[in-house]
PDB file of N, CA and C in Angstrom:
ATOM      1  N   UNK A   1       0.842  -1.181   0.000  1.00  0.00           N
ATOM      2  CA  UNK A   1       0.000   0.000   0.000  1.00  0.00           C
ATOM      3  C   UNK A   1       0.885   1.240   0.000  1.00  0.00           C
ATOM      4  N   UNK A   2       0.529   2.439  -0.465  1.00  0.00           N
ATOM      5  CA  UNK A   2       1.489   3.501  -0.806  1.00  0.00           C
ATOM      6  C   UNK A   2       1.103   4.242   0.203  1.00  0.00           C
ATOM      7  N   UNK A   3       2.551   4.527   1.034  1.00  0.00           N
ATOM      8  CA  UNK A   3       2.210   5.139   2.355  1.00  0.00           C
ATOM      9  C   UNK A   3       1.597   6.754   2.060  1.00  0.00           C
ATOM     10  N   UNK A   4       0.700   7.005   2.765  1.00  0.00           N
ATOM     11  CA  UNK A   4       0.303   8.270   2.764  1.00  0.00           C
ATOM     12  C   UNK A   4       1.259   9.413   3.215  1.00  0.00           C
ATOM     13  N   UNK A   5       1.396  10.824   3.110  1.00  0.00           N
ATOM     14  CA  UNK A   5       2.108  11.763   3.792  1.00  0.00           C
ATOM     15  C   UNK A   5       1.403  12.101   4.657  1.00  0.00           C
ATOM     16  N   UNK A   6       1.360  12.068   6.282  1.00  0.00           N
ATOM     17  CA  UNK A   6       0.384  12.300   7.332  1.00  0.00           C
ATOM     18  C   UNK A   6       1.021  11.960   8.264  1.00  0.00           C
ATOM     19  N   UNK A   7       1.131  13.028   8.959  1.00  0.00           N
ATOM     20  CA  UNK A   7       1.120  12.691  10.677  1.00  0.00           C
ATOM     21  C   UNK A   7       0.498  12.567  11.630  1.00  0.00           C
ATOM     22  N   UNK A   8       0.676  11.176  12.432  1.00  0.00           N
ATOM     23  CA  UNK A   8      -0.258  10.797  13.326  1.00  0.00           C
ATOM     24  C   UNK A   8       0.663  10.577  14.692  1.00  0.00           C
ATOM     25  N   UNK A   9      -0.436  10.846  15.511  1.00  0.00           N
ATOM     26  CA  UNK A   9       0.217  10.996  16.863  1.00  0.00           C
ATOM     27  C   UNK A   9      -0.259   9.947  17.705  1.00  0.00           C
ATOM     28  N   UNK A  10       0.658   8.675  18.026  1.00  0.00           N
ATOM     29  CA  UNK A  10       0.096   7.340  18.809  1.00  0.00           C
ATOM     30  C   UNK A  10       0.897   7.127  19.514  1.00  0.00           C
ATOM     31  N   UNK A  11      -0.001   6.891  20.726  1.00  0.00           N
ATOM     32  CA  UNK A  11       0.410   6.809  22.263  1.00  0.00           C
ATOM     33  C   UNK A  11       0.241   5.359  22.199  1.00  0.00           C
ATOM     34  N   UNK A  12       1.441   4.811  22.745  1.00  0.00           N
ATOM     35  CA  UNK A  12       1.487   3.524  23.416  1.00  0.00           C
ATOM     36  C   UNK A  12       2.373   3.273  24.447  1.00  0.00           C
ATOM     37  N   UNK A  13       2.064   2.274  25.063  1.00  0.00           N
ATOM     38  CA  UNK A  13       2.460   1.960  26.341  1.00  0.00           C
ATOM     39  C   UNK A  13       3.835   0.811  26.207  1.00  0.00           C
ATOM     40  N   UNK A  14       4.996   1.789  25.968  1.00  0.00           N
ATOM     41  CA  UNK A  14       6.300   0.888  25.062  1.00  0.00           C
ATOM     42  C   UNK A  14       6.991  -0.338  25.827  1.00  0.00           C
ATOM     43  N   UNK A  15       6.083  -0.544  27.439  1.00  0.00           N
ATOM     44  CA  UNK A  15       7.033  -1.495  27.872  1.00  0.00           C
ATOM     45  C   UNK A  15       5.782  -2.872  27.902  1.00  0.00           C
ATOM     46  N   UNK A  16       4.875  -2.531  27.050  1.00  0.00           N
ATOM     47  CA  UNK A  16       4.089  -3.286  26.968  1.00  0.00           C
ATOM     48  C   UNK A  16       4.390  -4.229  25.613  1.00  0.00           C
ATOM     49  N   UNK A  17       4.249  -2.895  24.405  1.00  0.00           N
ATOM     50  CA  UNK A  17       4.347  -3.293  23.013  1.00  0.00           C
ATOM     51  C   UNK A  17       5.834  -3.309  22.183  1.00  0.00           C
ATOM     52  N   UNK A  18       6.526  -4.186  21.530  1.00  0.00           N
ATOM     53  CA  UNK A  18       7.798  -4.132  20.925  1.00  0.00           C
ATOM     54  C   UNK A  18       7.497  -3.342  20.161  1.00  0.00           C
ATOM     55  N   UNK A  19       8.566  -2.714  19.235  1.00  0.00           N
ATOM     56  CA  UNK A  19       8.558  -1.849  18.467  1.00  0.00           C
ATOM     57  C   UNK A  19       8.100  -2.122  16.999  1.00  0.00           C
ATOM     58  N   UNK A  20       8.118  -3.987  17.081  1.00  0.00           N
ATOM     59  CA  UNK A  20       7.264  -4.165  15.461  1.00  0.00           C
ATOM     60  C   UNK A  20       5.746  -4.536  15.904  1.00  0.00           C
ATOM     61  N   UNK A  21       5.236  -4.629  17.161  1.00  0.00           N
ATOM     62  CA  UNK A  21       3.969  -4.297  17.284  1.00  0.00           C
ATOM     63  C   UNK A  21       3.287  -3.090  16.759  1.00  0.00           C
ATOM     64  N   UNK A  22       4.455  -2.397  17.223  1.00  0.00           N
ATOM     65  CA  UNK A  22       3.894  -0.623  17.135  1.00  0.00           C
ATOM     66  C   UNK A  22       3.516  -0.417  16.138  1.00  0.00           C
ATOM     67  N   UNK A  23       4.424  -0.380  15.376  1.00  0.00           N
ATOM     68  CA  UNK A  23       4.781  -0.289  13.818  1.00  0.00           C
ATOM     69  C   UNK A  23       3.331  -1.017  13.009  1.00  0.00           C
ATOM     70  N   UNK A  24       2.904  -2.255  13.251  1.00  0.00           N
ATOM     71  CA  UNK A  24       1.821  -2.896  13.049  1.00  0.00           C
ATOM     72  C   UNK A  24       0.752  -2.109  13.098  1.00  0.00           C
ATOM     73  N   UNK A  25       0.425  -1.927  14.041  1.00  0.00           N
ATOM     74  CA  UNK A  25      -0.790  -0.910  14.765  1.00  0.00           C
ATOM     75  C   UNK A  25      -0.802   0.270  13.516  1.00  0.00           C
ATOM     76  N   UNK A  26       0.493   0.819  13.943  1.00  0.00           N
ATOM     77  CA  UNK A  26       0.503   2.228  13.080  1.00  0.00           C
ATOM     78  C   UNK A  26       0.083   1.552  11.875  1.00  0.00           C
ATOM     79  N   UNK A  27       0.482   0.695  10.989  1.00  0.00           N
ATOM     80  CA  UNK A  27       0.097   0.157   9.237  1.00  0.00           C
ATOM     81  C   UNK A  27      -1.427  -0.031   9.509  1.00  0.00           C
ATOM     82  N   UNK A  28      -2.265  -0.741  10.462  1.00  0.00           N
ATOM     83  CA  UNK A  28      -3.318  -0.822  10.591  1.00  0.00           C
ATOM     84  C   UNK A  28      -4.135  -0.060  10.628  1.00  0.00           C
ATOM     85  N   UNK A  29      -4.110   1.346  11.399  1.00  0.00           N
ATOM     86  CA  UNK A  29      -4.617   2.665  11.420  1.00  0.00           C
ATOM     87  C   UNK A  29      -4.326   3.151  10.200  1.00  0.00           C
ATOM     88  N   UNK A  30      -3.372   2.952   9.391  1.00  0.00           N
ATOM     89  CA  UNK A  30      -3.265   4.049   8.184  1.00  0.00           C
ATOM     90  C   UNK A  30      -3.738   3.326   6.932  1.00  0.00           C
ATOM     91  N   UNK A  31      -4.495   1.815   7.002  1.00  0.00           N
ATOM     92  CA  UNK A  31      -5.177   1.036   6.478  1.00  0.00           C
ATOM     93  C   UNK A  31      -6.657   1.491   6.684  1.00  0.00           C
ATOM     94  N   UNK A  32      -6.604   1.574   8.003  1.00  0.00           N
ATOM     95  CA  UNK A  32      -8.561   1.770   8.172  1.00  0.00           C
ATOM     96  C   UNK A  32      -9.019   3.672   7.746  1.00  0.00           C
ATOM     97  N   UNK A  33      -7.590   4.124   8.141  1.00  0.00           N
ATOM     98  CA  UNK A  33      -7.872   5.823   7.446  1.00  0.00           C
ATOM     99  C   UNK A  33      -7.815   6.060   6.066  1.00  0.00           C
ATOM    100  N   UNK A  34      -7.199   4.983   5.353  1.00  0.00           N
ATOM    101  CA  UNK A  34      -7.067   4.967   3.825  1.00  0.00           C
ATOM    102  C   UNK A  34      -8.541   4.917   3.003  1.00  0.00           C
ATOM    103  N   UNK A  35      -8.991   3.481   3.661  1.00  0.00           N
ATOM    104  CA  UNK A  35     -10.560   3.301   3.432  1.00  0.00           C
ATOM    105  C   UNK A  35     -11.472   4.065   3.986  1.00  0.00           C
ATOM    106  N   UNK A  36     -11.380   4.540   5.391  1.00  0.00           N
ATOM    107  CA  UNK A  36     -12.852   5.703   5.488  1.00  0.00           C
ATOM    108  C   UNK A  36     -12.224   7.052   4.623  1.00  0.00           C
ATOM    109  N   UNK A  37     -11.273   7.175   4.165  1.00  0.00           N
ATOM    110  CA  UNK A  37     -11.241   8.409   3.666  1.00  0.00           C
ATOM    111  C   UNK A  37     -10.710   8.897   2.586  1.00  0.00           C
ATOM    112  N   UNK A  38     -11.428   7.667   1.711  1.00  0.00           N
ATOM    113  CA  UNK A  38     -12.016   7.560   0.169  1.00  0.00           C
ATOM    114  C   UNK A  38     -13.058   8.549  -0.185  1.00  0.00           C
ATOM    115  N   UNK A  39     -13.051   9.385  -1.367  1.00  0.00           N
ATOM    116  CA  UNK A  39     -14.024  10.473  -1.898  1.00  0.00           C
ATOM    117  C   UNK A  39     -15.542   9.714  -1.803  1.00  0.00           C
ATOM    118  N   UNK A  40     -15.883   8.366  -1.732  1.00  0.00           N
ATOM    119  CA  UNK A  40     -17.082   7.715  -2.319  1.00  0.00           C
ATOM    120  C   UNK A  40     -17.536   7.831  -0.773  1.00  0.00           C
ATOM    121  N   UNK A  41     -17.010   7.396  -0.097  1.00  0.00           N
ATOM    122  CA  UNK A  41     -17.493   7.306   1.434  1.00  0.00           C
ATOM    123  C   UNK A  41     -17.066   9.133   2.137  1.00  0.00           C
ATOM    124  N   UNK A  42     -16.959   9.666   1.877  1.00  0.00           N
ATOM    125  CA  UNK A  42     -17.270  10.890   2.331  1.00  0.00           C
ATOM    126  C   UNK A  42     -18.348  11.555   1.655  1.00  0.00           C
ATOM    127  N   UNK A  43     -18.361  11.478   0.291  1.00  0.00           N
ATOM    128  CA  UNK A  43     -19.731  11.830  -0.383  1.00  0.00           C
ATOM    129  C   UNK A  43     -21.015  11.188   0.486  1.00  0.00           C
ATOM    130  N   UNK A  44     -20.638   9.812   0.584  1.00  0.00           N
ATOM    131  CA  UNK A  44     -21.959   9.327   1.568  1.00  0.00           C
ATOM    132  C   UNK A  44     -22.304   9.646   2.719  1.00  0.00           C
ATOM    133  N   UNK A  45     -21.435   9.996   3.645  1.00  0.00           N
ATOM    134  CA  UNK A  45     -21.863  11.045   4.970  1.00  0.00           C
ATOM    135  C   UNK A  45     -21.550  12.152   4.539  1.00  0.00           C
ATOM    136  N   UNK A  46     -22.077  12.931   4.032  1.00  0.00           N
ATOM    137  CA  UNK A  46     -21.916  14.368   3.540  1.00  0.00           C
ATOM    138  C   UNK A  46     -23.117  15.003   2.793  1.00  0.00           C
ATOM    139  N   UNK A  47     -23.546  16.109   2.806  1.00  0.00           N
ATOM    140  CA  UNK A  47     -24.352  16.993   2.432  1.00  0.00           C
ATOM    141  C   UNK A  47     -23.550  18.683   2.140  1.00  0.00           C
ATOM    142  N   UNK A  48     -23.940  19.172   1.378  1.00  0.00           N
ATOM    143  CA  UNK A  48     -23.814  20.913   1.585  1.00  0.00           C
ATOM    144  C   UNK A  48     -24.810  21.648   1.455  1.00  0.00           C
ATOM    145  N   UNK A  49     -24.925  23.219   2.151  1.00  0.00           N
ATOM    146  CA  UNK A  49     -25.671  23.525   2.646  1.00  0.00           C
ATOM    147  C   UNK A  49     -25.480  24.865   2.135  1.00  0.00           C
ATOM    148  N   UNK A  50     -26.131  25.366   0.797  1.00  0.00           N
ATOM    149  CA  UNK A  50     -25.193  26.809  -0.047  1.00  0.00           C
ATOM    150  C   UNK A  50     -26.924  27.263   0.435  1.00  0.00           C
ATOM    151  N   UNK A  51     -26.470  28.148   1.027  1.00  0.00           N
ATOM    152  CA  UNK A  51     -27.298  29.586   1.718  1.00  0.00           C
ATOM    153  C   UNK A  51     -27.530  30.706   0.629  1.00  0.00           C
ATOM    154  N   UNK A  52     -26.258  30.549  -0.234  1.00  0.00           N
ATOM    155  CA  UNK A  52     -26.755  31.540  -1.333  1.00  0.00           C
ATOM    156  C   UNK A  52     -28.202  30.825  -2.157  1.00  0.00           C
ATOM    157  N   UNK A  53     -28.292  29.720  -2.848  1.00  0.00           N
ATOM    158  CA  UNK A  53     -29.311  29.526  -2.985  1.00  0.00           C
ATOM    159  C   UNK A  53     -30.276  28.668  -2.116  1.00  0.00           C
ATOM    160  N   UNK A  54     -30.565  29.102  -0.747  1.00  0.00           N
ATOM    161  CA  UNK A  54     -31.301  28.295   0.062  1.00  0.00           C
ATOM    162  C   UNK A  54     -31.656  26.633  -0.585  1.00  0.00           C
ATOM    163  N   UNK A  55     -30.397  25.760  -0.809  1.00  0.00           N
ATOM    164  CA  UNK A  55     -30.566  24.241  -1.311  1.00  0.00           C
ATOM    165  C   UNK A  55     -29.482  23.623  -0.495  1.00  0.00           C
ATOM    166  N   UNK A  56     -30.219  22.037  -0.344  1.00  0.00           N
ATOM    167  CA  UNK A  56     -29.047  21.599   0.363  1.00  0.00           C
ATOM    168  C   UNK A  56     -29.123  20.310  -1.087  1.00  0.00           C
ATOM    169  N   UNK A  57     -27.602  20.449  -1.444  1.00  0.00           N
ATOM    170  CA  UNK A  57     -26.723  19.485  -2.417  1.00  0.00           C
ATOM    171  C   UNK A  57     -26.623  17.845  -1.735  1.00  0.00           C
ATOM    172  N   UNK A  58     -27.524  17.010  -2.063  1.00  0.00           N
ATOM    173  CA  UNK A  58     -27.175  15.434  -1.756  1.00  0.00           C
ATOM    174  C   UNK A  58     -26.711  14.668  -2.638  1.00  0.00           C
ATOM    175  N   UNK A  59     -26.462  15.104  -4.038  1.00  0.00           N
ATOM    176  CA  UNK A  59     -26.455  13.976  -5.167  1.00  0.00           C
ATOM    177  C   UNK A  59     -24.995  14.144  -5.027  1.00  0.00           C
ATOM    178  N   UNK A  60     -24.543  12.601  -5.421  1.00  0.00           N
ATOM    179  CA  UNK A  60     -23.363  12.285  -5.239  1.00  0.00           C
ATOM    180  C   UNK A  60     -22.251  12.953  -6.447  1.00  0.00           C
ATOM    181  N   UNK A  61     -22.691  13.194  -7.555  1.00  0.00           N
ATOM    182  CA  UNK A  61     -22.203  13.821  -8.607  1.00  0.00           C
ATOM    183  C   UNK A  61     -21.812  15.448  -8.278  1.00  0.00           C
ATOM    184  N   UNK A  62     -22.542  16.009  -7.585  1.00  0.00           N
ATOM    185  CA  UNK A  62     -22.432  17.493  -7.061  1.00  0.00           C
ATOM    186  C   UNK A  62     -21.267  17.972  -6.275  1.00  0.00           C
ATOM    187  N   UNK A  63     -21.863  16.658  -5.293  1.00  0.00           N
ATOM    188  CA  UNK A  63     -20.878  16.672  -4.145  1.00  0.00           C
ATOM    189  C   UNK A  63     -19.298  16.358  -4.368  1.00  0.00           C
ATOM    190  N   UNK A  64     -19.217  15.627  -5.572  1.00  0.00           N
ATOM    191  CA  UNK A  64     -17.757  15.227  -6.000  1.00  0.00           C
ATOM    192  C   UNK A  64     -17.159  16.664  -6.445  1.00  0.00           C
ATOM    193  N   UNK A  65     -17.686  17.068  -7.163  1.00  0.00           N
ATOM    194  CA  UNK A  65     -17.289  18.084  -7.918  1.00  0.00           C
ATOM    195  C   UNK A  65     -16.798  19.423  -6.774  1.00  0.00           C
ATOM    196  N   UNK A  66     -17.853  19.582  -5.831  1.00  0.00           N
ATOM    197  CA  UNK A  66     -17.353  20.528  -4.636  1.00  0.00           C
ATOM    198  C   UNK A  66     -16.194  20.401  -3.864  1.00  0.00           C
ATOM    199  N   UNK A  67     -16.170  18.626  -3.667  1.00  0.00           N
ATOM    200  CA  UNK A  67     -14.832  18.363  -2.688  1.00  0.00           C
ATOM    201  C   UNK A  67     -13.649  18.532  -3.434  1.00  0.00           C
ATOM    202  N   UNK A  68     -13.909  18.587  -4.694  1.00  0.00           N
ATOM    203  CA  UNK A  68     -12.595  18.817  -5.630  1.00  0.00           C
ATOM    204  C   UNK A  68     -11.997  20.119  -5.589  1.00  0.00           C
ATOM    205  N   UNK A  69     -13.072  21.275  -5.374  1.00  0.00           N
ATOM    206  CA  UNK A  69     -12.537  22.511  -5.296  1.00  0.00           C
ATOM    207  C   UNK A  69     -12.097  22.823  -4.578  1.00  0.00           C
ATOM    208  N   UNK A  70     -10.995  23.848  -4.466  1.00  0.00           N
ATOM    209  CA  UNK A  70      -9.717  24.377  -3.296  1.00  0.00           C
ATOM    210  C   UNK A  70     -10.555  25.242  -2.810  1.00  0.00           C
ATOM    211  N   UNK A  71     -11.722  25.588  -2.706  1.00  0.00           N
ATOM    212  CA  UNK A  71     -11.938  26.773  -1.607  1.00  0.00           C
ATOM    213  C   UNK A  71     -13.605  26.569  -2.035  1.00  0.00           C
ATOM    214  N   UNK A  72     -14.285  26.584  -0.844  1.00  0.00           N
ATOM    215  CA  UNK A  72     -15.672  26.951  -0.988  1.00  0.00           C
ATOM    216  C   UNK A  72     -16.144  28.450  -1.017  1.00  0.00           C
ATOM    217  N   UNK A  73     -16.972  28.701  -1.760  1.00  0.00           N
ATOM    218  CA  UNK A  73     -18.150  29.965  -1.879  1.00  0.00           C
ATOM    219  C   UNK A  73     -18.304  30.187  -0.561  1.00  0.00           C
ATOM    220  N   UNK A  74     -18.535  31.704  -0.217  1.00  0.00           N
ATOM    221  CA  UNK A  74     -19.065  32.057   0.921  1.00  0.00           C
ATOM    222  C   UNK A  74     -20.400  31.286   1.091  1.00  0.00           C
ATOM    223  N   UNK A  75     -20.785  31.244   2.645  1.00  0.00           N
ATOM    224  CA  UNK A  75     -21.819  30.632   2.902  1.00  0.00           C
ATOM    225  C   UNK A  75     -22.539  29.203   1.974  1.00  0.00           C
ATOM    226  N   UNK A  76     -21.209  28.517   2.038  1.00  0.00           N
ATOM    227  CA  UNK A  76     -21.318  27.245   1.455  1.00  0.00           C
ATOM    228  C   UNK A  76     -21.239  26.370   2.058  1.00  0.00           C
ATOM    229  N   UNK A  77     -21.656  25.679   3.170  1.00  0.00           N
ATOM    230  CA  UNK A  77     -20.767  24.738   4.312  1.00  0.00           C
ATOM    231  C   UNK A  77     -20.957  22.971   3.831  1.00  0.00           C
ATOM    232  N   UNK A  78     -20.247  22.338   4.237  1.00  0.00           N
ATOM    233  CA  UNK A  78     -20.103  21.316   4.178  1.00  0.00           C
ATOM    234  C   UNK A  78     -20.428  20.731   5.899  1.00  0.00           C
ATOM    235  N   UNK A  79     -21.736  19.802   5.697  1.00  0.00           N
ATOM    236  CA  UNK A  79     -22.513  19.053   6.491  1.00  0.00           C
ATOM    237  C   UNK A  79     -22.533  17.423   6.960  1.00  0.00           C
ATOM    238  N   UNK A  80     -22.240  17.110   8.012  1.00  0.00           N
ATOM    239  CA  UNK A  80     -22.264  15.615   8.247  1.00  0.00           C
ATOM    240  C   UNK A  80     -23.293  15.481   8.925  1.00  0.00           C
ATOM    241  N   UNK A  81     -24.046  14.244   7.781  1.00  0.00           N
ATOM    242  CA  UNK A  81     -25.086  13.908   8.395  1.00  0.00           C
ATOM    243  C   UNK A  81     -25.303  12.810   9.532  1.00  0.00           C
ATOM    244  N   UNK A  82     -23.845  12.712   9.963  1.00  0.00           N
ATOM    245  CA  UNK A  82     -23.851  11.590  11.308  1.00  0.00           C
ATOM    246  C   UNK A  82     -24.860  12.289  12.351  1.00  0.00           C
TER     247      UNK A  82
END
């Protein structure tokens, strides 16, 4: 898997875990962050909420196109529907 550029900050308890445990853990977390944080699964908990034209954006085609852009419109927010 192609390591991501990201820093993560993990606390462990080192006289517990060897250092290729650790290391494990860490590949595992940057496995399960790889998959939730795929464009398809953020489109799916996600909505926006553009105030300029009082609409809220659910279609998945819309929503791709927004997360692509470097900067949102004023009063454009991006919504989780958790």
């Amino acid at each position: 898997m192609n390591k991501s550029n990201r820093d993560l900050l993990v606390l462990f308890n080192q006289e517990i875990m060897t250092p290729q445990a650790i290391e494990h853990e860490v590949e595992l977390l940057h496995q399960l962050l790889y998959s939730i944080e795929r464009l398809e699964n953020i489109v799916i908990a996600h909505e926006i909420i553009d105030l300029n034209k009082y609409r809220i954006i659910k279609k998945q085609g819309h929503l791709r196109k927004i997360f692509r852009l470097r900067e949102l419109k004023p009063f454009v927010f991006l919504n989780c529907k958790n």
